[in-house]
Every structure is written in C-alpha cells, then in structure tokens.
N, C-alpha and C. Protein backbone atom coordinates (compact mmCIF):
# COMPACT_ATOMS: atom_id res chain seq x y z
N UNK A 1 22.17 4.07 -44.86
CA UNK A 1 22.96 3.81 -43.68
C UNK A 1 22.76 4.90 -42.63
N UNK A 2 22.55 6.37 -42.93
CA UNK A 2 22.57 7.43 -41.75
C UNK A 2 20.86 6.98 -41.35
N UNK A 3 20.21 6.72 -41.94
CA UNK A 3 18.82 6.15 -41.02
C UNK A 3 18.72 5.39 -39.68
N UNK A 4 20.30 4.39 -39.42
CA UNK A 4 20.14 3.71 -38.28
C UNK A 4 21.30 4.33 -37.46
N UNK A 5 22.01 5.46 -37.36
CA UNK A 5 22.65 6.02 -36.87
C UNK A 5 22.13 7.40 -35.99
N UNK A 6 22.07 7.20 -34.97
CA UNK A 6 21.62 8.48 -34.33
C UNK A 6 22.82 9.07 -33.14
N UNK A 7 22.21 10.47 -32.62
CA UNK A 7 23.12 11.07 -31.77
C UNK A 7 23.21 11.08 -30.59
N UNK A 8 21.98 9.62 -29.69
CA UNK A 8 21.90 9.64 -28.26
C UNK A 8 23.36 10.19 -27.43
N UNK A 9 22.54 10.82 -26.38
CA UNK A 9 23.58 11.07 -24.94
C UNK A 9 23.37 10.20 -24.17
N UNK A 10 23.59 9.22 -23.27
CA UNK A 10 23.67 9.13 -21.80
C UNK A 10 24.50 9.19 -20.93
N UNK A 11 24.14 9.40 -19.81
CA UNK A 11 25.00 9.40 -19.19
C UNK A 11 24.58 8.90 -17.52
N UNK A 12 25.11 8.78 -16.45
CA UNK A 12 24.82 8.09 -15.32
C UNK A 12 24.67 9.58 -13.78
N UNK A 13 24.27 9.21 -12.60
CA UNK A 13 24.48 9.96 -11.91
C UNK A 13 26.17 10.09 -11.45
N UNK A 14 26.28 11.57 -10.79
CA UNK A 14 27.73 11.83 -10.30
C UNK A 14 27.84 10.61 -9.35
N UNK A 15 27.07 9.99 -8.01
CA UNK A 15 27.49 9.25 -7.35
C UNK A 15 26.72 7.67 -7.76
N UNK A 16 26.85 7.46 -8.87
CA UNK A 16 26.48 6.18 -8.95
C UNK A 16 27.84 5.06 -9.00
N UNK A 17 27.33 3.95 -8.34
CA UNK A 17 28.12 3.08 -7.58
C UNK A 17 27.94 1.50 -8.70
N UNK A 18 28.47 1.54 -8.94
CA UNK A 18 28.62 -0.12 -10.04
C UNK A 18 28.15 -1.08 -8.98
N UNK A 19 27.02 -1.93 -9.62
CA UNK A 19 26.30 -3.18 -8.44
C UNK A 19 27.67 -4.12 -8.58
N UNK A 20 27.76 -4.78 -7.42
CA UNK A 20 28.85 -5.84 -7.22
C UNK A 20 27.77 -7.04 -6.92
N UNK A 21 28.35 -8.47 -7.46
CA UNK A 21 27.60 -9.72 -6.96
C UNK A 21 28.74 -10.27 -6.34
N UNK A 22 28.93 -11.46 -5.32
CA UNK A 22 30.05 -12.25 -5.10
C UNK A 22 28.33 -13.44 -4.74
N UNK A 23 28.99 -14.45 -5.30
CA UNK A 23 28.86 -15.43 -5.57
C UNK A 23 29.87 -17.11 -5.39
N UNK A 24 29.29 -18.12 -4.75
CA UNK A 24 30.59 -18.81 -4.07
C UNK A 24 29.22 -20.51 -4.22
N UNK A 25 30.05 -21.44 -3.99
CA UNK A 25 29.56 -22.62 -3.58
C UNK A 25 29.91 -23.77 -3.04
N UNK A 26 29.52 -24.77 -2.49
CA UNK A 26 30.64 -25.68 -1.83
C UNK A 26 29.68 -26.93 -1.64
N UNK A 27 29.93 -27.71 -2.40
CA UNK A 27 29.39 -29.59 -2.48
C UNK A 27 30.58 -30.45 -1.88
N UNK A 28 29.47 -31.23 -1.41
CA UNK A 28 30.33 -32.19 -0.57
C UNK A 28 29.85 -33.54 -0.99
N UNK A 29 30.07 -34.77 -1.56
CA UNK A 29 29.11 -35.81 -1.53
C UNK A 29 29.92 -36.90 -1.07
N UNK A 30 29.20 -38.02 -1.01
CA UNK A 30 30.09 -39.22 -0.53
C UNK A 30 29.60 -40.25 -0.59
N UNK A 31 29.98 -41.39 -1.05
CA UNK A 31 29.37 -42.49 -0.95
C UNK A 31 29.43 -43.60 0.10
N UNK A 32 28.73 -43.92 0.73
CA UNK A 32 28.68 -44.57 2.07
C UNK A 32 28.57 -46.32 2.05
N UNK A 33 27.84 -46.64 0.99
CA UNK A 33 27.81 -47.97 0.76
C UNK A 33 27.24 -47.73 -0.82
N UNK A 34 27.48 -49.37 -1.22
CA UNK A 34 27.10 -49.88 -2.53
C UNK A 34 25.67 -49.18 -2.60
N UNK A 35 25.91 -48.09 -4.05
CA UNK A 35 24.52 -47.50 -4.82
C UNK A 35 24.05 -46.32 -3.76
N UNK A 36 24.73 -46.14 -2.38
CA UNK A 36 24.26 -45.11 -1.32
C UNK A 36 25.00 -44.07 -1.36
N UNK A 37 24.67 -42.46 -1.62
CA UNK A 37 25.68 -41.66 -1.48
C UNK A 37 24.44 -40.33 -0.97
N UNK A 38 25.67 -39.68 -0.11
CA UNK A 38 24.89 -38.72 -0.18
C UNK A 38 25.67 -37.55 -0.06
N UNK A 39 25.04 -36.48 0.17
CA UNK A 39 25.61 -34.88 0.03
C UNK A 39 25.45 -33.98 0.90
N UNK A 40 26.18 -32.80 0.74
CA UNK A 40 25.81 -31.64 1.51
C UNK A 40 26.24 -30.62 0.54
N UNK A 41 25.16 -29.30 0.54
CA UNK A 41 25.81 -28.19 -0.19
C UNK A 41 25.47 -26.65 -0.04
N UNK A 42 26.12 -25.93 0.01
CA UNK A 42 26.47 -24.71 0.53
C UNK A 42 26.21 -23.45 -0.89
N UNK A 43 25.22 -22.10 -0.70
CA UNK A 43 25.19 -21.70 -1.52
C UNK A 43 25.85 -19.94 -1.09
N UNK A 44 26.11 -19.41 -1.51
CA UNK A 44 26.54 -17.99 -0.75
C UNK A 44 26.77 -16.87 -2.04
N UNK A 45 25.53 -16.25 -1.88
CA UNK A 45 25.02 -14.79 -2.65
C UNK A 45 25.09 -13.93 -2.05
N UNK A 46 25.77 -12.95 -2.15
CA UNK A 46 25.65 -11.41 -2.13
C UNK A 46 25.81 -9.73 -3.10
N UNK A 47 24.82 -9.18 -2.53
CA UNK A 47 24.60 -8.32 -3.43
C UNK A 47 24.92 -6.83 -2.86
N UNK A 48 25.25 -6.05 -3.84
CA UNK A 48 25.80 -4.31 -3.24
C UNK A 48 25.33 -3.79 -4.57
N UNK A 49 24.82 -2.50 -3.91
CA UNK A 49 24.70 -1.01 -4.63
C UNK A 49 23.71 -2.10 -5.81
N UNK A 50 22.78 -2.88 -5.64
CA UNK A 50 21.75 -3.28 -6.78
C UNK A 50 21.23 -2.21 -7.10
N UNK A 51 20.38 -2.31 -8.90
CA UNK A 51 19.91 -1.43 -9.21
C UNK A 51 18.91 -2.01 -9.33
N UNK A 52 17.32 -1.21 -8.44
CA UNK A 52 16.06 -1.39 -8.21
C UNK A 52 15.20 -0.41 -9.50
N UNK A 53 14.56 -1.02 -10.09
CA UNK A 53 13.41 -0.51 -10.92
C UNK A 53 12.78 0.01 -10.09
N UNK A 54 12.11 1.43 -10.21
CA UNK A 54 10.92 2.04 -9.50
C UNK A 54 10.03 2.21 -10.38
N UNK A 55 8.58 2.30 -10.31
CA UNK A 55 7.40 2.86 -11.06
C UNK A 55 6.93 4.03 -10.28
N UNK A 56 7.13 4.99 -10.83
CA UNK A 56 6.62 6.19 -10.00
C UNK A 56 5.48 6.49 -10.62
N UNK A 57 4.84 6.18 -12.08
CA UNK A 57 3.70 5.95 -12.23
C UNK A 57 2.46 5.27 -11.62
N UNK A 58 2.77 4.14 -10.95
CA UNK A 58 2.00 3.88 -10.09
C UNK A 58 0.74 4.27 -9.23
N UNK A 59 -0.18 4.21 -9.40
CA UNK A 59 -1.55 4.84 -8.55
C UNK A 59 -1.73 4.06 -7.20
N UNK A 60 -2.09 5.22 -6.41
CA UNK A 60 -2.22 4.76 -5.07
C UNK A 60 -3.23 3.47 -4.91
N UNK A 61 -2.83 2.06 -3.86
CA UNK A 61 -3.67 1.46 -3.48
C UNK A 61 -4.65 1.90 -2.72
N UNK A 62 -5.91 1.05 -3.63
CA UNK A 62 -7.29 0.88 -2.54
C UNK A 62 -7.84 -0.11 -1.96
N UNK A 63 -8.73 0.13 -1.34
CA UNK A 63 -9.39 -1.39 -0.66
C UNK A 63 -10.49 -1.88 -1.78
N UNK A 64 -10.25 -3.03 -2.27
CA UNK A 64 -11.30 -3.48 -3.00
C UNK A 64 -12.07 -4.73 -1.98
N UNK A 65 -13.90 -4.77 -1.77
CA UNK A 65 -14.27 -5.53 -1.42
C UNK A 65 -14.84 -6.77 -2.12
N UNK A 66 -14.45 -8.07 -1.38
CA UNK A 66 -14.75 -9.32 -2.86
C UNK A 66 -15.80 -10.40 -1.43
N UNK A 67 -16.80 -10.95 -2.45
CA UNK A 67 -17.71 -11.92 -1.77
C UNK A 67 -16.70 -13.01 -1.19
N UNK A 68 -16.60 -14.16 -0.25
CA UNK A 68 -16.32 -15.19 0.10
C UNK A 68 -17.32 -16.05 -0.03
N UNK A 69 -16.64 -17.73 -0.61
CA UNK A 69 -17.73 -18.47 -1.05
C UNK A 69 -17.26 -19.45 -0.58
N UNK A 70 -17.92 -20.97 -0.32
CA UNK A 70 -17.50 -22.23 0.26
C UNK A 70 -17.18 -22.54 -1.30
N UNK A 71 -17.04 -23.79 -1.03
CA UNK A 71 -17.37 -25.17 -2.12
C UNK A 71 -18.66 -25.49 -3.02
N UNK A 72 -19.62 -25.23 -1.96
CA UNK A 72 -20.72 -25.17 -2.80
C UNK A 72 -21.81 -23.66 -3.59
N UNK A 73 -20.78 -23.05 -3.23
CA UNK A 73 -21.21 -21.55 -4.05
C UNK A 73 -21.75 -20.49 -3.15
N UNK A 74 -21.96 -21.06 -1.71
CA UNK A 74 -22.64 -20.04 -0.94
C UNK A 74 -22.37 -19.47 0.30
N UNK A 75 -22.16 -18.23 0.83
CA UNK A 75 -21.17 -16.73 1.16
C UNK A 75 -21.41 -17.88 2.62
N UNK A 76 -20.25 -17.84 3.51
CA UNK A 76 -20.38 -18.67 4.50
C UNK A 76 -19.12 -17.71 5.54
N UNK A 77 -19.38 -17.48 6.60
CA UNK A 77 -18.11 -17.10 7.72
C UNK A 77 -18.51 -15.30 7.38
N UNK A 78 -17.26 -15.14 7.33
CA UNK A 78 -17.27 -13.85 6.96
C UNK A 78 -17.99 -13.26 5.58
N UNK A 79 -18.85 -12.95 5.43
CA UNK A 79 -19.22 -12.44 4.10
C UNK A 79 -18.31 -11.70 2.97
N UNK A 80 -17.22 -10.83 3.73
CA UNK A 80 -16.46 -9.95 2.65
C UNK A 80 -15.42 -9.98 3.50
N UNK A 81 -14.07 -9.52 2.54
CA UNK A 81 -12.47 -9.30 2.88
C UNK A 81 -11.78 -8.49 2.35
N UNK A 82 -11.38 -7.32 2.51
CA UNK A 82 -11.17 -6.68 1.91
C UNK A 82 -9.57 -6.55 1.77
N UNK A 83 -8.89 -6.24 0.57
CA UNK A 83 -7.66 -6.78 -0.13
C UNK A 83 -7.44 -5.16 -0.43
N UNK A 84 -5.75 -4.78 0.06
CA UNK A 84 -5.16 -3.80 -1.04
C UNK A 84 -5.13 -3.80 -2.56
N UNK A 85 -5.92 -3.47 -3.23
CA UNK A 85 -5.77 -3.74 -4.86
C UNK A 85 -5.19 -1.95 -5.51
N UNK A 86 -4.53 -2.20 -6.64
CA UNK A 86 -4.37 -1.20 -7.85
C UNK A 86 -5.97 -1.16 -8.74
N UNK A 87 -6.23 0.45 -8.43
CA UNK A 87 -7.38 0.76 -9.46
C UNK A 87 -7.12 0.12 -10.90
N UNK A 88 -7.66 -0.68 -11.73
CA UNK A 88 -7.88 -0.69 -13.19
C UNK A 88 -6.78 -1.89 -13.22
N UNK A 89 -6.40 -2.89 -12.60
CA UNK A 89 -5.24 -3.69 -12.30
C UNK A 89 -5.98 -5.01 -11.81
C-alpha cells in the first residue's frame, strides 16, 4: 500500500484567478401549418480568466519552400510558395 502513496506539493500562483464560464440559451419554435414548424435559437458563451496552455518549448518558425503542381503533375503559375513551417514538424 505505501508504494501508491506519495508526498506531492502543489500549489497555484499568489494572483491566480478561478476561470468563470456563463453559459445561457434560448429556442423558440413554432408550428405554422400542418407538418410546418419552424425555429429560432440563441446561443450565449462567455469566458474569464481562461487557462491557456503555452509551449515554451517550441522552436522558432521558418520558411519552408514547396513545388506547386496542376492536376496533371506539372509546376504551372508560380513555381514555389513559401509557408511558415516548425523545423522537424
């Protein structure tokens, strides 16, 4: 039993702020004639103090250059385009 028992700490920052959601909705439907109905509906999200994942590991973007090809396999317009990519990604 003391094998799955350990002595972790955590603990949070001095000014950390608990995320709040409010969340709400509002349907309306109605039927207008035989087998005909229809609706309206209302959605309302909001968010405070969310907590965002960062990767600070992350490696700086580079420009990677890639061929452009038609339909039939061959480099047409612009020859190359070059795209923000992650090295090794």
């Amino acid at each position: 039993m003391a094998s799955y028992l350990s002595a972790d700490v955590a603990s949070c920052a001095p000014n950390f702020v608990t995320p709040r959601v409010h969340q709400a909705s509002l349907n309306l439907e109605r039927e207008f004639a035989d087998r005909f109905a229809g609706g309206i509906s209302y959605m309302y999200v909001h968010g405070q103090n969310l907590i965002r994942a960062r990767d600070v590991n992350l490696a700086t973007p580079v420009d990677v250059t890639y061929p452009v090809f038609d339909e039939g396999g061959t480099s047409s317009g612009p020859t190359t385009t070059s795209l923000p990519s992650l090295p090794g990604r």
